[in-house]
PDB file of N, CA and C in Angstrom:
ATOM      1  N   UNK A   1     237.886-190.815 116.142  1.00  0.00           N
ATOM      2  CA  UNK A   1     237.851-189.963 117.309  1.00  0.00           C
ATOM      3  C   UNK A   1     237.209-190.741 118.454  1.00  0.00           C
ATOM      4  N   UNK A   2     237.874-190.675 119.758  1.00  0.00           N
ATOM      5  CA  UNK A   2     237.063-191.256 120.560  1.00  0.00           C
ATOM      6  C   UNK A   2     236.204-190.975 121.115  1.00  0.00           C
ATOM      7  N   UNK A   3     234.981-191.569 121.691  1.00  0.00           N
ATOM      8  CA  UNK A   3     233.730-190.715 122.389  1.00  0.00           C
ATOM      9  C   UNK A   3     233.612-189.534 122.990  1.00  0.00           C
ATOM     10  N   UNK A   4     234.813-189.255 124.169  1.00  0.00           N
ATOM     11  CA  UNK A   4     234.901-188.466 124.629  1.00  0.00           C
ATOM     12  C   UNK A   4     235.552-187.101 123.670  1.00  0.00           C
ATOM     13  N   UNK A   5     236.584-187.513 123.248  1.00  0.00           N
ATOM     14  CA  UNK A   5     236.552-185.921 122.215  1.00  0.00           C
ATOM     15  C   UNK A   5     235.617-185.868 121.380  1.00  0.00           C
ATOM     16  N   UNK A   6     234.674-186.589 120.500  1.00  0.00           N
ATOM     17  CA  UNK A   6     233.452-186.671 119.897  1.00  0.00           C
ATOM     18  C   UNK A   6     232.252-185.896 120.977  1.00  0.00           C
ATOM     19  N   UNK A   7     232.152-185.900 121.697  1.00  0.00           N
ATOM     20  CA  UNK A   7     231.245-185.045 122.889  1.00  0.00           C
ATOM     21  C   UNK A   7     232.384-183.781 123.136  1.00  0.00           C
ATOM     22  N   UNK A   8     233.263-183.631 123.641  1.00  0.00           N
ATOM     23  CA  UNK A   8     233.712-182.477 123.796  1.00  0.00           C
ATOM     24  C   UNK A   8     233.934-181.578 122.681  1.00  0.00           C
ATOM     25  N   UNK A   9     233.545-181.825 121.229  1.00  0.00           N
ATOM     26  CA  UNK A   9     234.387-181.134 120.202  1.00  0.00           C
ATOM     27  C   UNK A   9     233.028-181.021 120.147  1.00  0.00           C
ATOM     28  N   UNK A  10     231.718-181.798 120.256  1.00  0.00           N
ATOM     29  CA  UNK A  10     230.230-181.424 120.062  1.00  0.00           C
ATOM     30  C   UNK A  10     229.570-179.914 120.490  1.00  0.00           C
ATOM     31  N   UNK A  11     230.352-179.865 121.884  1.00  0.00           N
ATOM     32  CA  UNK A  11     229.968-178.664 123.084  1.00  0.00           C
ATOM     33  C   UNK A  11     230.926-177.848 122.048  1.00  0.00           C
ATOM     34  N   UNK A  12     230.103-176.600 122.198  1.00  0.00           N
ATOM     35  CA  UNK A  12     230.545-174.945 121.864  1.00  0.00           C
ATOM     36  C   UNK A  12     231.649-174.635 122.663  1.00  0.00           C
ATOM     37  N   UNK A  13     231.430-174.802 123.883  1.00  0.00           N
ATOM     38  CA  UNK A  13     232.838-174.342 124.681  1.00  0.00           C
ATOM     39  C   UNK A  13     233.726-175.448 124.739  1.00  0.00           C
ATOM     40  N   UNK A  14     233.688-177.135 124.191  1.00  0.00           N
ATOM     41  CA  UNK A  14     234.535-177.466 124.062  1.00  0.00           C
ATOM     42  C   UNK A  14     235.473-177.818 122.785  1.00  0.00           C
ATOM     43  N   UNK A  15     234.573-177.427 121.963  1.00  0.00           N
ATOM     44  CA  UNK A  15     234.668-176.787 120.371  1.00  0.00           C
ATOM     45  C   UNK A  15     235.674-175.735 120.385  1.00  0.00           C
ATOM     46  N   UNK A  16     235.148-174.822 121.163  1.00  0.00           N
ATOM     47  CA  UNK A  16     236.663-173.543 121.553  1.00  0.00           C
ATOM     48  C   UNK A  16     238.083-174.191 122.515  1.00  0.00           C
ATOM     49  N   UNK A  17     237.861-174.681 123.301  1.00  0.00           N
ATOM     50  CA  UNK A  17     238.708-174.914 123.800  1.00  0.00           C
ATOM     51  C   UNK A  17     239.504-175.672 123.470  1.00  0.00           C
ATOM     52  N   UNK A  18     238.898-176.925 122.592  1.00  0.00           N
ATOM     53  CA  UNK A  18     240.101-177.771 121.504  1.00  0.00           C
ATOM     54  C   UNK A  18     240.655-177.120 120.495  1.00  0.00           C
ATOM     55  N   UNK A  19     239.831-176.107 119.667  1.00  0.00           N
ATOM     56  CA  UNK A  19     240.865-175.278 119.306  1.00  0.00           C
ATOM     57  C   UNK A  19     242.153-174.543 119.369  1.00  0.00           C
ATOM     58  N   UNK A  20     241.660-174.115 120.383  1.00  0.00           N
ATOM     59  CA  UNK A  20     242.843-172.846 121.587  1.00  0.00           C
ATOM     60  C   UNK A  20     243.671-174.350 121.753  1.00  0.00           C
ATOM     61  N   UNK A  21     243.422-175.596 121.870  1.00  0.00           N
ATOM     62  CA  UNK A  21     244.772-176.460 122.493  1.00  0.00           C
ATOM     63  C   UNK A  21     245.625-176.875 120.876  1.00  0.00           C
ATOM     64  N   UNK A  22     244.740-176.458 119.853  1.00  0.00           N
ATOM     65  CA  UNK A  22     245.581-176.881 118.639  1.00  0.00           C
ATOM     66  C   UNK A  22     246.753-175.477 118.363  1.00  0.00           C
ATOM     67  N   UNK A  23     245.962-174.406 118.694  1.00  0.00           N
ATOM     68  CA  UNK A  23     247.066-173.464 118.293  1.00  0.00           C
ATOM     69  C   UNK A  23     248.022-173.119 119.644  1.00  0.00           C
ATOM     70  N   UNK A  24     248.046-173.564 120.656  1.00  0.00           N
ATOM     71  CA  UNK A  24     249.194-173.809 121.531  1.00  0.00           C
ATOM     72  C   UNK A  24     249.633-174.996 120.956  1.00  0.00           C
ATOM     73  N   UNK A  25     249.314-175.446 120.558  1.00  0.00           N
ATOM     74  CA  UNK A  25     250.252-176.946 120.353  1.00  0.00           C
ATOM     75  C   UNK A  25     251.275-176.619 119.288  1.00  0.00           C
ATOM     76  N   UNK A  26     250.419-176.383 117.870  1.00  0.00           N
ATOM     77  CA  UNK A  26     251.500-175.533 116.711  1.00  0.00           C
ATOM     78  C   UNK A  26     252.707-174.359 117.672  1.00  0.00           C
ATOM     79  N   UNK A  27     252.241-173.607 118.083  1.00  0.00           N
ATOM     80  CA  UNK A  27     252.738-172.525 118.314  1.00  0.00           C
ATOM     81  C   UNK A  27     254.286-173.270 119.392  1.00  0.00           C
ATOM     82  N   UNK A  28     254.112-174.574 119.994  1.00  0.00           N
ATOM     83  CA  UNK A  28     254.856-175.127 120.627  1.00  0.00           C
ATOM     84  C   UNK A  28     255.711-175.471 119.896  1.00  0.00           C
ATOM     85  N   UNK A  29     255.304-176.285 119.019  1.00  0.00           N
ATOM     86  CA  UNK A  29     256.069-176.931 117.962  1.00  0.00           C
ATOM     87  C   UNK A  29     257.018-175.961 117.102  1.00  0.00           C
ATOM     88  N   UNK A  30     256.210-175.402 116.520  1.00  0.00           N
ATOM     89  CA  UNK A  30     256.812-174.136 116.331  1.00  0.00           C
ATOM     90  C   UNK A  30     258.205-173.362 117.052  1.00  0.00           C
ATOM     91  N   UNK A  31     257.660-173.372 117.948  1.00  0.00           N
ATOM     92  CA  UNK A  31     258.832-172.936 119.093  1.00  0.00           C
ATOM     93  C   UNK A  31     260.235-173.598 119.154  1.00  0.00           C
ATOM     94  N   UNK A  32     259.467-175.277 118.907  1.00  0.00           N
ATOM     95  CA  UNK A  32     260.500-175.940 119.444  1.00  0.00           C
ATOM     96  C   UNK A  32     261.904-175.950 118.067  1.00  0.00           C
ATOM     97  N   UNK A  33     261.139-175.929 116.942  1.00  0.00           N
ATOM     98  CA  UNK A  33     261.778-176.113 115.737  1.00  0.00           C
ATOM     99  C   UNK A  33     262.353-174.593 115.296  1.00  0.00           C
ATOM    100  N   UNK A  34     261.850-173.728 115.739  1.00  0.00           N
ATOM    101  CA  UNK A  34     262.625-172.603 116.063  1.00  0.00           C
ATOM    102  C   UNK A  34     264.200-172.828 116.837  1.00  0.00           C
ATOM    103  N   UNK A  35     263.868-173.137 118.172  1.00  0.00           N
ATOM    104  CA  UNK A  35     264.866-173.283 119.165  1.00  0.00           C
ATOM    105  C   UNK A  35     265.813-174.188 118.886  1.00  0.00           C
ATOM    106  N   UNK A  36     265.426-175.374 118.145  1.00  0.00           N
ATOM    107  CA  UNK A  36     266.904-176.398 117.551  1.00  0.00           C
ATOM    108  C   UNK A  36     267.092-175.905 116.042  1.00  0.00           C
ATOM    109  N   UNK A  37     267.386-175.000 115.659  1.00  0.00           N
ATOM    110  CA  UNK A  37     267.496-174.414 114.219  1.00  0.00           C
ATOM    111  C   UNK A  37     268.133-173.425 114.609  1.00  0.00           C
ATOM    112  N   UNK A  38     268.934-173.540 115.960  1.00  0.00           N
ATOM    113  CA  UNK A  38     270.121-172.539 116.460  1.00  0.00           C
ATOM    114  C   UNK A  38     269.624-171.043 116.873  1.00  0.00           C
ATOM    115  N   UNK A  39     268.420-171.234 116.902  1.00  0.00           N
ATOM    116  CA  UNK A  39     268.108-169.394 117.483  1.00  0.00           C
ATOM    117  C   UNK A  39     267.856-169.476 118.796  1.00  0.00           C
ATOM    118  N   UNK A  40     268.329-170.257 119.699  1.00  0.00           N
ATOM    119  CA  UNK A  40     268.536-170.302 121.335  1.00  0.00           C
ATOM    120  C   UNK A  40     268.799-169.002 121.522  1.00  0.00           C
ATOM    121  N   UNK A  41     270.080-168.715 121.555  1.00  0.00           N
ATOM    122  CA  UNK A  41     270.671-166.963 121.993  1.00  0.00           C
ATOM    123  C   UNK A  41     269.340-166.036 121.554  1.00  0.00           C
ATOM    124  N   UNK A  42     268.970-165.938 120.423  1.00  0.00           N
ATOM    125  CA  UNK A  42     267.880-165.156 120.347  1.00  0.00           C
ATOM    126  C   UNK A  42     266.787-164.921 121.117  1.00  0.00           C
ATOM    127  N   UNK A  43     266.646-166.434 121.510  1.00  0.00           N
ATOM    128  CA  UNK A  43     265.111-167.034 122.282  1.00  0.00           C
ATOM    129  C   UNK A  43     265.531-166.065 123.393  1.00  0.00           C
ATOM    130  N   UNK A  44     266.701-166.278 124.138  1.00  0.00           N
ATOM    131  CA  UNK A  44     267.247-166.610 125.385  1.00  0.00           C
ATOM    132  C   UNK A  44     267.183-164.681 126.200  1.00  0.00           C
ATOM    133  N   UNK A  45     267.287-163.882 125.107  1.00  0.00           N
ATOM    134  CA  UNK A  45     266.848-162.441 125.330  1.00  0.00           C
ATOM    135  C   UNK A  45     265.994-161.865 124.850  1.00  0.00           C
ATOM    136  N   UNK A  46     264.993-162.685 124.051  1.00  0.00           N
ATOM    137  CA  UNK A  46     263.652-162.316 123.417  1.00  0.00           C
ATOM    138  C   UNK A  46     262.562-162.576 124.847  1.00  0.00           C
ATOM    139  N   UNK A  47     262.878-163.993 125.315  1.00  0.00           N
ATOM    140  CA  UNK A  47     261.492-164.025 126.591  1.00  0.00           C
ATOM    141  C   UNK A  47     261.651-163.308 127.735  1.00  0.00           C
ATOM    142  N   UNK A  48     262.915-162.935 128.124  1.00  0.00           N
ATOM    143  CA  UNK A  48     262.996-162.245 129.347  1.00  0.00           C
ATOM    144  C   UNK A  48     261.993-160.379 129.041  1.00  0.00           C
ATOM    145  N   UNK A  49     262.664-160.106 127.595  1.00  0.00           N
ATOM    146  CA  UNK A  49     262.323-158.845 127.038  1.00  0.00           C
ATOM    147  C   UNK A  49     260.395-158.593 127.022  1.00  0.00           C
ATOM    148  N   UNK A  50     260.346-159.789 126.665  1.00  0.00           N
ATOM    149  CA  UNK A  50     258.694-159.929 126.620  1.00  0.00           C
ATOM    150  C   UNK A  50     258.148-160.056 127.763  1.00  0.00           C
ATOM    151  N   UNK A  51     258.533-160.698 128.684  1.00  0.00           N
ATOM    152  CA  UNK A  51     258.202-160.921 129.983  1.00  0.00           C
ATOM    153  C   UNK A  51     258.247-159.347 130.861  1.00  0.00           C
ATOM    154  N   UNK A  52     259.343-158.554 130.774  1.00  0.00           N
ATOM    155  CA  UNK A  52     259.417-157.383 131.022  1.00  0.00           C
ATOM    156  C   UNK A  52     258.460-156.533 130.475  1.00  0.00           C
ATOM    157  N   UNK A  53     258.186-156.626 129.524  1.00  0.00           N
ATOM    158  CA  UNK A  53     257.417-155.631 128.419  1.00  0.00           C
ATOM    159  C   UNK A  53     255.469-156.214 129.157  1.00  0.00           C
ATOM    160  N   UNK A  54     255.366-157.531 129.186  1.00  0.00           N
ATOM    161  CA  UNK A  54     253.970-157.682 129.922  1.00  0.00           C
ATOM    162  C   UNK A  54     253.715-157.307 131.307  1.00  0.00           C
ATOM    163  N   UNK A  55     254.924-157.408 131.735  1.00  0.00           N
ATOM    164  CA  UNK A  55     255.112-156.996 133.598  1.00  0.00           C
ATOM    165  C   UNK A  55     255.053-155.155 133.298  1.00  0.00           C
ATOM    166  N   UNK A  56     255.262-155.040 132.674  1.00  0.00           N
ATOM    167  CA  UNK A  56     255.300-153.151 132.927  1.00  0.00           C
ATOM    168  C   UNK A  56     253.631-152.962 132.126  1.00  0.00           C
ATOM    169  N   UNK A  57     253.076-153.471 131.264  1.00  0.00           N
ATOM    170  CA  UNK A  57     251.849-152.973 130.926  1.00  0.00           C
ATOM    171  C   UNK A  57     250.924-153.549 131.690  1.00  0.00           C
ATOM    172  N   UNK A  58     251.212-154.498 132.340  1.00  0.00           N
ATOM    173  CA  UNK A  58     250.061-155.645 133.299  1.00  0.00           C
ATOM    174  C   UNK A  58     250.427-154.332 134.467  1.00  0.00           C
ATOM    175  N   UNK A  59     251.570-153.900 134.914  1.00  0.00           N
ATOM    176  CA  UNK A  59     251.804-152.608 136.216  1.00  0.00           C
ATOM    177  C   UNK A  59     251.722-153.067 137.634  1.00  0.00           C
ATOM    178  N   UNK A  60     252.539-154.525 137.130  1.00  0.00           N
ATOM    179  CA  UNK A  60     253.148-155.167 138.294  1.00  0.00           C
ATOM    180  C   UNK A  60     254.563-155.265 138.650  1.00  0.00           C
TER     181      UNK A  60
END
């Protein structure tokens, strides 16, 4: 590990925050191996639907 993530993974809040970047990262990956495993069309009316669904409870 290099110094600098060795000090940032030291800090509490940067302890959390490298976390939170590992499970966006999976969750990317994830995504991506989703999306070439042919479920595009799916993707393709699943984010708009979600996006709608946060825009009406956010009550913007």
């Amino acid at each position: 590990m290099t110094p600098r993530l060795r000090k940032l993974w030291q800090q509490e809040e940067g302890a959390e925050t490298a976390e939170w970047l590992l499970v966006v990262g999976l969750l990317v990956a994830i995504g991506a191996a989703v999306y070439s495993a042919g479920m595009a069309a799916q993707l393709e009316t699943l984010v708009p639907t979600l996006l709608a669904a946060l825009s009406a409870a956010i009550g913007s």
